[in-house]
N, C-alpha and C. Protein backbone atom coordinates (compact mmCIF):
# COMPACT_ATOMS: atom_id res chain seq x y z
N UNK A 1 0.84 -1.16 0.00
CA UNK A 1 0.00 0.00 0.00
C UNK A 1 0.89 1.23 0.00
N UNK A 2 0.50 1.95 -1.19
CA UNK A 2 1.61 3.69 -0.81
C UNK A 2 1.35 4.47 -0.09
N UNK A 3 -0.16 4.78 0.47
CA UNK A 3 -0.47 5.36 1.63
C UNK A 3 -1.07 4.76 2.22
N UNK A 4 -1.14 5.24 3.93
CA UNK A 4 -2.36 4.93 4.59
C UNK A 4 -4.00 4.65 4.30
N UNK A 5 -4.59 3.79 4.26
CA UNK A 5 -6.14 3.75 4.15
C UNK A 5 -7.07 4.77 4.89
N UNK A 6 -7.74 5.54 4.08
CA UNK A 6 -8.55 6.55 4.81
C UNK A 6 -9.80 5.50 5.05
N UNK A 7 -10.72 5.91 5.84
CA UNK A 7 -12.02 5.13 6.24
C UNK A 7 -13.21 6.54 6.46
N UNK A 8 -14.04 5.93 5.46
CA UNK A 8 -15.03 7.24 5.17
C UNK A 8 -16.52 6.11 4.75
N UNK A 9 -17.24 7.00 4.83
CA UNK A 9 -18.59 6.71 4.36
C UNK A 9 -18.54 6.82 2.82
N UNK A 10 -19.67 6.12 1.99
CA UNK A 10 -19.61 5.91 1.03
C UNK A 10 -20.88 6.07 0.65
N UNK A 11 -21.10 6.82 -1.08
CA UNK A 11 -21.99 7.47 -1.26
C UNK A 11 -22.39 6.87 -2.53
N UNK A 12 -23.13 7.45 -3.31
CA UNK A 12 -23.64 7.00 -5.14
C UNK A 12 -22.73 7.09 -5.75
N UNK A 13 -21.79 8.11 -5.37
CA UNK A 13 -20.51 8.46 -6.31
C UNK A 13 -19.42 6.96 -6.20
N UNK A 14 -19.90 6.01 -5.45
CA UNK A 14 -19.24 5.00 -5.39
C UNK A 14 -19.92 3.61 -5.49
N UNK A 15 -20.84 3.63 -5.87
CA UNK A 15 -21.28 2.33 -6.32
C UNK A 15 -21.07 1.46 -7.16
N UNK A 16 -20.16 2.11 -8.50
CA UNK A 16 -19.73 1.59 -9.36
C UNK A 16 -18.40 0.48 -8.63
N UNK A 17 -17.41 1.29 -8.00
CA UNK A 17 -16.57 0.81 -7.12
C UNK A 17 -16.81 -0.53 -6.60
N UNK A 18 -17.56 -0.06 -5.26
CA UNK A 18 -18.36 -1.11 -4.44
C UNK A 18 -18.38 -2.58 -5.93
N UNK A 19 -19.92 -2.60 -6.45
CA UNK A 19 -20.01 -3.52 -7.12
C UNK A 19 -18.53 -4.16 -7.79
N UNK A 20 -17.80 -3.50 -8.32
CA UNK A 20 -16.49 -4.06 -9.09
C UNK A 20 -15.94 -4.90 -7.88
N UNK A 21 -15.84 -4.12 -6.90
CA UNK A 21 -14.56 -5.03 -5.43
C UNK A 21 -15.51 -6.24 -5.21
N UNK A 22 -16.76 -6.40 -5.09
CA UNK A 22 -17.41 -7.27 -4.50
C UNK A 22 -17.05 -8.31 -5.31
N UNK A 23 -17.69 -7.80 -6.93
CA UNK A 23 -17.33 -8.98 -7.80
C UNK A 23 -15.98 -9.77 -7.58
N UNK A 24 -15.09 -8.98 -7.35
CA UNK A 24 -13.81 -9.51 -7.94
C UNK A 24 -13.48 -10.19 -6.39
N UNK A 25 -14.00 -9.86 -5.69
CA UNK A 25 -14.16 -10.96 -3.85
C UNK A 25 -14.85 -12.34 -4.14
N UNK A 26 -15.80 -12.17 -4.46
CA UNK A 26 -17.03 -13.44 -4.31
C UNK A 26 -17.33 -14.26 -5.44
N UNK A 27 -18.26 -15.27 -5.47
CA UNK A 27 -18.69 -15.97 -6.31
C UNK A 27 -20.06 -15.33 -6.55
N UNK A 28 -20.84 -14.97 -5.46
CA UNK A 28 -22.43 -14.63 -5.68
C UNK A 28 -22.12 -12.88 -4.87
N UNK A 29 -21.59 -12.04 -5.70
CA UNK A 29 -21.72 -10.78 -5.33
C UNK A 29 -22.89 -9.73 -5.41
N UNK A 30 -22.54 -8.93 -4.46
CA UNK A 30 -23.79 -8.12 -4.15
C UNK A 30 -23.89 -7.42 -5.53
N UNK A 31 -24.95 -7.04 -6.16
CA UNK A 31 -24.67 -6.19 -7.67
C UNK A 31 -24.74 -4.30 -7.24
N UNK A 32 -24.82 -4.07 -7.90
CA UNK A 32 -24.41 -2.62 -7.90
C UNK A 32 -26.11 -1.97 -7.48
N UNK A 33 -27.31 -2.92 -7.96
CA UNK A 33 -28.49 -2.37 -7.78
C UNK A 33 -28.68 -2.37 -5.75
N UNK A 34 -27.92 -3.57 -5.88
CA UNK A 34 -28.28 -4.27 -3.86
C UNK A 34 -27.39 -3.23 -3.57
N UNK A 35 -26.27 -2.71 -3.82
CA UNK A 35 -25.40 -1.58 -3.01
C UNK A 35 -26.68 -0.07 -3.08
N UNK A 36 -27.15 -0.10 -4.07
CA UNK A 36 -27.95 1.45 -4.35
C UNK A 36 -29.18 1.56 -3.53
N UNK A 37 -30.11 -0.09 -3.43
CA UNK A 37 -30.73 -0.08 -2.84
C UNK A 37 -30.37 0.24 -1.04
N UNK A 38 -29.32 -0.30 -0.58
CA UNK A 38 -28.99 -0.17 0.33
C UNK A 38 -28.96 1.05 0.78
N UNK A 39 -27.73 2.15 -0.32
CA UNK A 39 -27.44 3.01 0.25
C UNK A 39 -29.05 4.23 0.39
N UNK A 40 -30.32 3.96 -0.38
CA UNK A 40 -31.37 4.46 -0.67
C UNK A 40 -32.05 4.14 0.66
N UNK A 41 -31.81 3.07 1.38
CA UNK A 41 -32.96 2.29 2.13
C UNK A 41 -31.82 3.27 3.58
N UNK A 42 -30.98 3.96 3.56
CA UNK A 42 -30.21 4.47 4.75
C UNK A 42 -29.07 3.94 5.60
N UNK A 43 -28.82 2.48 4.86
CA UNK A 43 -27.88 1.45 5.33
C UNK A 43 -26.81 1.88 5.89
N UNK A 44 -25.80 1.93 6.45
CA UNK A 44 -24.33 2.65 6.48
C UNK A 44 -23.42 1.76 5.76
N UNK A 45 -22.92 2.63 5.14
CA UNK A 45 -21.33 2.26 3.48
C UNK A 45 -20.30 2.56 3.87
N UNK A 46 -19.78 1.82 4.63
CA UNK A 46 -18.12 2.53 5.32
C UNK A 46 -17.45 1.86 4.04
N UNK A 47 -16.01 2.61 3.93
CA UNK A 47 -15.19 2.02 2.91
C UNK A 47 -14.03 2.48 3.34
N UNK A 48 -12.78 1.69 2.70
CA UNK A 48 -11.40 2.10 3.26
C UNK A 48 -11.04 2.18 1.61
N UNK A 49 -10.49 3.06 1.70
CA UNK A 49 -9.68 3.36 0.42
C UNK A 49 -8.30 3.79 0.93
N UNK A 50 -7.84 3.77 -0.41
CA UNK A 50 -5.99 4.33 0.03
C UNK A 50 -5.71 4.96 -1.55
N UNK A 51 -4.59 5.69 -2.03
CA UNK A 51 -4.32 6.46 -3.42
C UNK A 51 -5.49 6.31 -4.23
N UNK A 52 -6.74 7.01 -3.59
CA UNK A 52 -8.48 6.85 -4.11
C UNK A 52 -8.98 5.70 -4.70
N UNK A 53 -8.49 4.48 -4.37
CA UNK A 53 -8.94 3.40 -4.78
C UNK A 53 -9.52 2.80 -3.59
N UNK A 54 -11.06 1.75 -3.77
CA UNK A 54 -11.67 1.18 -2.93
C UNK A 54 -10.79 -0.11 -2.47
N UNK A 55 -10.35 -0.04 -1.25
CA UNK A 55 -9.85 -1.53 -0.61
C UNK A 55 -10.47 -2.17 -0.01
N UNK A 56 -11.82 -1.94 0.17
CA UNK A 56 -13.16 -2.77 0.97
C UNK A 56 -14.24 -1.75 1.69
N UNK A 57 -14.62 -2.46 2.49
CA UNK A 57 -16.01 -2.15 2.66
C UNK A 57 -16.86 -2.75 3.91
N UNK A 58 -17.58 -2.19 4.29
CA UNK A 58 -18.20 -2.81 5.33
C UNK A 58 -20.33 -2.24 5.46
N UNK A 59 -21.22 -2.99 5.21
CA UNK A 59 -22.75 -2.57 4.75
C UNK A 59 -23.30 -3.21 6.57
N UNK A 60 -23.70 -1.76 7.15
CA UNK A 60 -24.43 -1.96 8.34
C UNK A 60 -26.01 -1.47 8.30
N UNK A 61 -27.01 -2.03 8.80
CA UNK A 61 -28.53 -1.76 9.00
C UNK A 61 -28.23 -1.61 10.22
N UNK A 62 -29.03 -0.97 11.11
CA UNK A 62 -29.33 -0.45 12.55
C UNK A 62 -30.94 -0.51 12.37
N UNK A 63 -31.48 -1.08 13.60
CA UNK A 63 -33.06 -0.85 13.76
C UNK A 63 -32.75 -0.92 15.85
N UNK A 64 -33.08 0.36 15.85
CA UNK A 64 -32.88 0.25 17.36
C UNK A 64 -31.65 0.56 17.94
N UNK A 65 -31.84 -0.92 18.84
CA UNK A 65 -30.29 -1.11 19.24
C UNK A 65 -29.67 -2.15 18.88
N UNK A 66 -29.87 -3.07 17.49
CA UNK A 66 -29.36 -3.68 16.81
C UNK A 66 -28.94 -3.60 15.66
N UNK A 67 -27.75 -3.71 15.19
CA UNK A 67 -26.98 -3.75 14.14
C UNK A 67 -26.60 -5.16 13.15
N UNK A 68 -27.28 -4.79 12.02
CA UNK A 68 -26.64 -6.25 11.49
C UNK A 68 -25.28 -6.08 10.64
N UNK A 69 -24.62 -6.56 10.28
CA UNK A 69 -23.64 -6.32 9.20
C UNK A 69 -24.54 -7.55 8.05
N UNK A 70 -24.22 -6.44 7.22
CA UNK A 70 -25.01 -7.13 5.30
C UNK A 70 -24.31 -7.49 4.84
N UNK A 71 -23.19 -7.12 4.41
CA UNK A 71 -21.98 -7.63 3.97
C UNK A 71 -20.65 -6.71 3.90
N UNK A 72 -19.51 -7.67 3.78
CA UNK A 72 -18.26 -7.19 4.17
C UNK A 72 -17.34 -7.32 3.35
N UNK A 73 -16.35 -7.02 2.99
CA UNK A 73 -15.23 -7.22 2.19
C UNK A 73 -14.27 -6.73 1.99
N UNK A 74 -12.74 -7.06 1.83
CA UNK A 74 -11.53 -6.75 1.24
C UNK A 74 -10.85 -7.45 -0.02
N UNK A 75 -10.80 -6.21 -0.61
CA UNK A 75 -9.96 -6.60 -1.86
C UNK A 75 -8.68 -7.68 -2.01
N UNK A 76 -8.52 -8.67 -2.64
CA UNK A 76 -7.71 -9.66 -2.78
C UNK A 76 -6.42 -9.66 -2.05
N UNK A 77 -6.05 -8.95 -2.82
CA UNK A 77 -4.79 -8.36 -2.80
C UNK A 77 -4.27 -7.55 -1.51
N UNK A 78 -5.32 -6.74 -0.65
CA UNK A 78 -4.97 -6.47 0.67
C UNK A 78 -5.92 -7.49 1.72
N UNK A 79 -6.01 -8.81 1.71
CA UNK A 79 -6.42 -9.11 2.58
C UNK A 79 -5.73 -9.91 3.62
N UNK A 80 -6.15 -10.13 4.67
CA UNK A 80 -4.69 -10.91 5.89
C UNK A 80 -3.74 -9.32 5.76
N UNK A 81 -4.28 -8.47 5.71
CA UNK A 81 -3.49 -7.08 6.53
C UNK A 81 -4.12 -6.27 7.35
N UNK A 82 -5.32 -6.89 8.15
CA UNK A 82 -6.23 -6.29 9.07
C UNK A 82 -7.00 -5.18 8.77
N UNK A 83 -6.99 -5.04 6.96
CA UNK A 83 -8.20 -4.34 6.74
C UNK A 83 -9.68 -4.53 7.24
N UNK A 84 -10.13 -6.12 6.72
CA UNK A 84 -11.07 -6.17 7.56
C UNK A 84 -12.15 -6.09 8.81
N UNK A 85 -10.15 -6.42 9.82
CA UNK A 85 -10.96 -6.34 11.47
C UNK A 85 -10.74 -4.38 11.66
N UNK A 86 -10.40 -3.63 10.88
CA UNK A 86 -10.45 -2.43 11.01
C UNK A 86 -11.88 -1.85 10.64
N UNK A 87 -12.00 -2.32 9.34
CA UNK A 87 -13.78 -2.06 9.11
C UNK A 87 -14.59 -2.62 10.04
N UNK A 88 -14.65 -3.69 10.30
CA UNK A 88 -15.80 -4.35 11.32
C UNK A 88 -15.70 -3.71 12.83
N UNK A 89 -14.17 -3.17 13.29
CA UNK A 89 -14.30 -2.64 14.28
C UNK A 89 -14.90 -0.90 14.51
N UNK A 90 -14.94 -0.33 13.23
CA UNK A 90 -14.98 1.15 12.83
C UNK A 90 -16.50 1.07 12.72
N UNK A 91 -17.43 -0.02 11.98
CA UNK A 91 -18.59 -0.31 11.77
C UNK A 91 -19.28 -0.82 13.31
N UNK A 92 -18.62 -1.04 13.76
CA UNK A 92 -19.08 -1.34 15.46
C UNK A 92 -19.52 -0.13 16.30
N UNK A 93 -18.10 0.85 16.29
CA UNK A 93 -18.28 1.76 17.05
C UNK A 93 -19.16 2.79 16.28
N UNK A 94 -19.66 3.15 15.07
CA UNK A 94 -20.02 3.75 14.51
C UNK A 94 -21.82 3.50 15.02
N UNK A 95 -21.96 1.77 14.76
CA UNK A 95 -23.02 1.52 15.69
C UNK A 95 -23.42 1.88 17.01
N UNK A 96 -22.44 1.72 18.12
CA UNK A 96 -22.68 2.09 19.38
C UNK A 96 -22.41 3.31 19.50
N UNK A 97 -22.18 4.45 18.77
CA UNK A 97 -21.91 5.69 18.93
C UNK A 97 -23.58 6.08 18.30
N UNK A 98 -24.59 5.26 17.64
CA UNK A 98 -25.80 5.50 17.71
C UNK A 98 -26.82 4.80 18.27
N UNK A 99 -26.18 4.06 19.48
CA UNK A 99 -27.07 3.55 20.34
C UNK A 99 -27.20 1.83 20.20
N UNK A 100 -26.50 1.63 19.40
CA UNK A 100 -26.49 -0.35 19.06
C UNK A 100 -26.00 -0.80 20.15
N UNK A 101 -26.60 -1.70 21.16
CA UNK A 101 -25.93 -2.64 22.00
C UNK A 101 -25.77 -4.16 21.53
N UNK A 102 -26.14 -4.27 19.92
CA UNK A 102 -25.90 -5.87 19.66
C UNK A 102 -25.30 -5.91 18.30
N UNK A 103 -24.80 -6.55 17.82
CA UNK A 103 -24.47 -7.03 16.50
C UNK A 103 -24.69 -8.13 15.92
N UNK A 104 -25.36 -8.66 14.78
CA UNK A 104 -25.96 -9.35 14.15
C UNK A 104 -25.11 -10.04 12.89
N UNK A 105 -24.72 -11.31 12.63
CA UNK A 105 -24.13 -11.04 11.39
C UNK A 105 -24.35 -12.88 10.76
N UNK A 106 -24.28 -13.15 9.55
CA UNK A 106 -24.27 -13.99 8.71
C UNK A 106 -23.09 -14.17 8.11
N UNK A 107 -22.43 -15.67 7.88
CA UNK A 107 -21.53 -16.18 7.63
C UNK A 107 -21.30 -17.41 6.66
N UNK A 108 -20.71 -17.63 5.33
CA UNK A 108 -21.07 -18.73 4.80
C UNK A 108 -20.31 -19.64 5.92
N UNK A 109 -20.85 -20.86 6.07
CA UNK A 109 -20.14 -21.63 6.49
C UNK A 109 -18.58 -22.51 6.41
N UNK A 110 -18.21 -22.36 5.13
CA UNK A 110 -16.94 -22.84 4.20
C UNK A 110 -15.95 -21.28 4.43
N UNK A 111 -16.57 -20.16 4.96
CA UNK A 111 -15.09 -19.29 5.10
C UNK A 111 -14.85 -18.79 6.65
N UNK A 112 -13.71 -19.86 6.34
CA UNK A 112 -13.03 -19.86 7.72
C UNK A 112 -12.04 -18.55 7.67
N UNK A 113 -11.46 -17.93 7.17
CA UNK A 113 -10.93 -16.43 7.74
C UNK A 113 -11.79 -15.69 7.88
N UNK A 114 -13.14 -15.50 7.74
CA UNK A 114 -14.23 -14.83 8.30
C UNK A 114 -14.46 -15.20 9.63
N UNK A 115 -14.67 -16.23 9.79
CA UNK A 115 -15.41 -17.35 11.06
C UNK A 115 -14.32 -16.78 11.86
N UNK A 116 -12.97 -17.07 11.59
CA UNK A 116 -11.73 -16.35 12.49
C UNK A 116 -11.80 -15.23 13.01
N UNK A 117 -12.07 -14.37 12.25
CA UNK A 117 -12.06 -12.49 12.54
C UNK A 117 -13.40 -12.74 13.42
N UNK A 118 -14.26 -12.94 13.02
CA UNK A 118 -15.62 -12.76 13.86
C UNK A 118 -15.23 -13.08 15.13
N UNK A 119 -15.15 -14.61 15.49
CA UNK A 119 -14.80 -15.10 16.89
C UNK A 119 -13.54 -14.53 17.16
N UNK A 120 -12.59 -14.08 16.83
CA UNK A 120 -11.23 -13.74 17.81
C UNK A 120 -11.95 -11.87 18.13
N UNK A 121 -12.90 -11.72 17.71
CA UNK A 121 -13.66 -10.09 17.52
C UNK A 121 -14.57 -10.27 18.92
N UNK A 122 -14.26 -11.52 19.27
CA UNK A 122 -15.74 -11.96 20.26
C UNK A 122 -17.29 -11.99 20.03
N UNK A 123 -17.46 -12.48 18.15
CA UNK A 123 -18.62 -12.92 18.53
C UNK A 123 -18.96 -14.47 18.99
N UNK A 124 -19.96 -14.82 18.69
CA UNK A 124 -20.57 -16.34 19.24
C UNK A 124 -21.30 -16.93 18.05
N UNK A 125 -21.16 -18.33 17.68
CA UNK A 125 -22.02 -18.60 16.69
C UNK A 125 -23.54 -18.71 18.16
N UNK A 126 -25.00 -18.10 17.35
CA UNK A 126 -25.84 -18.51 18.37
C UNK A 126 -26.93 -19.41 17.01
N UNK A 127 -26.92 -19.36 15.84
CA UNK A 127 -27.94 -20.36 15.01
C UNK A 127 -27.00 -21.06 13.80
N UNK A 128 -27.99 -21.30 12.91
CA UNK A 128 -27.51 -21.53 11.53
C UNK A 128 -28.62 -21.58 10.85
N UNK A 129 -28.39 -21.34 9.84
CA UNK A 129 -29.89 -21.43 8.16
C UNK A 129 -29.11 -22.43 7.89
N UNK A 130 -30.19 -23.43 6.94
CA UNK A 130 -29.61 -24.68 6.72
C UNK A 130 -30.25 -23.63 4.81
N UNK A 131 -29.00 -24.10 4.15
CA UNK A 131 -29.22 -23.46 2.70
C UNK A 131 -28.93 -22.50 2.38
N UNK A 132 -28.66 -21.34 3.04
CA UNK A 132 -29.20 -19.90 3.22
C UNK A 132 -28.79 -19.14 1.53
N UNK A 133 -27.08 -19.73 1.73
CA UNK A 133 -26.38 -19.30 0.65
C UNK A 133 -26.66 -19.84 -1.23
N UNK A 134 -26.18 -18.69 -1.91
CA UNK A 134 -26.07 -19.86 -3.22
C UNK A 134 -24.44 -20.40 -3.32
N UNK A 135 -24.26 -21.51 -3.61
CA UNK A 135 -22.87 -22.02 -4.26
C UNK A 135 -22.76 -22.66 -5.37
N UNK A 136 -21.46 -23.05 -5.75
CA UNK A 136 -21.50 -23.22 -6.89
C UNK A 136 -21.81 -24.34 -7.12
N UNK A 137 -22.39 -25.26 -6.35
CA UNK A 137 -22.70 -26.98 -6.05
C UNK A 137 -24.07 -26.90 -5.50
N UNK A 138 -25.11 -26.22 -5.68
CA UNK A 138 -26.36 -26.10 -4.67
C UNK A 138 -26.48 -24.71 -4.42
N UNK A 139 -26.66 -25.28 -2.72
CA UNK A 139 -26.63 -24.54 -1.48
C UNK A 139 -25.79 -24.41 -0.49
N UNK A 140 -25.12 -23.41 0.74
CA UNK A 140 -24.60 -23.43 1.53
C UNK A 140 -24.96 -23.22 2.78
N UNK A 141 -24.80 -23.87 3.65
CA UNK A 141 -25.57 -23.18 5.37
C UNK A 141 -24.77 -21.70 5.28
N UNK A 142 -25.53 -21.02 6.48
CA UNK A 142 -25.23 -19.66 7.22
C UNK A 142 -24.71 -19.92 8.36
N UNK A 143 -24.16 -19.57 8.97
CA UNK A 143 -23.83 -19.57 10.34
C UNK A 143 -24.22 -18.18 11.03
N UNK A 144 -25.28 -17.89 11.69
CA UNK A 144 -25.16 -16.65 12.57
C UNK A 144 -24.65 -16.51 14.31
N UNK A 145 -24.14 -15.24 14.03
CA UNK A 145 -23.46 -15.32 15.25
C UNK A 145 -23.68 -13.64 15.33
N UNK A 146 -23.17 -13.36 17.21
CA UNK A 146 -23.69 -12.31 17.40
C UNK A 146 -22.62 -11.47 18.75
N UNK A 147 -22.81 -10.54 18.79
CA UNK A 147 -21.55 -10.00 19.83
C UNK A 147 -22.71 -8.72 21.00
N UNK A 148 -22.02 -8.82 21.91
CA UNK A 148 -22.95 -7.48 22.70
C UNK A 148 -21.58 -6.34 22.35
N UNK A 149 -22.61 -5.44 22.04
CA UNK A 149 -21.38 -3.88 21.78
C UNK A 149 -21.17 -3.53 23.15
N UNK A 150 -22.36 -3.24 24.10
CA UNK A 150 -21.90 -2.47 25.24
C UNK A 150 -21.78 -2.98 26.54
């Protein structure tokens, strides 16, 4: 990385972005309409960028005092450099700085450096969806799990 990652909110002027990083993360990516809808429906769009390029992302809903995370991501190429647990922790406090005492989140079951960051983050698996996901063989379970913010 040549500079530091700034961490900012993210707007229309970046949806094009968003959709491209997701794609180039996932197999079943969010499309550019699910980022617009989001950002329309009031969602929060944190993003880390660095020399104005998107390095990930983090999509939070709040209802109350619960927070879910929608989805998350780092770009290939910077990931395993604690971009992630920087977004999920920035997307936390951003929550409890508007009143969230819980966090909510969904997990395919098959990604274990997710499952890692979550639990060493202190959440808990507390269910699972049996299917939830699409893959490239079917279906995949969910794993949900959940953390207290305060």
């Amino acid at each position: 990385m040549s500079c530091p990652p700034d961490f900012l909110r993210l707007g229309e002027e970046d949806l094009d972005a968003l959709a491209a990083l997701a794609e180039s993360i996932v197999d079943f990516p969010w499309s550019r309409g699910q980022f617009a809808d989001s950002l329309a429906a009031g969602h929060a769009l944190l993003g880390c960028k660095a020399a104005g390029s998107l390095l990930g992302f983090a999509v939070t809903m709040q209802v109350l005092d619960e927070v879910e995370l929608l989805d998350i991501g780092v770009a290939r190429s910077h990931q395993g450099q604690g971009l992630g647990r920087a977004l999920l922790q920035r997307a936390m406090a951003a929550a409890m700085a508007k009143g969230a005492q819980r966090m909510l989140l969904e997990v395919r079951a098959s990604n274990a450096p997710a499952i890692g960051l979550y639990e060493n983050l202190g959440f808990r698996q507390i269910g699972q969806r049996r299917d939830y996901y699409p893959a490239t063989t079917g279906r995949e379970d969910a794993l949900i799990y959940d953390k207290e913010l305060a």
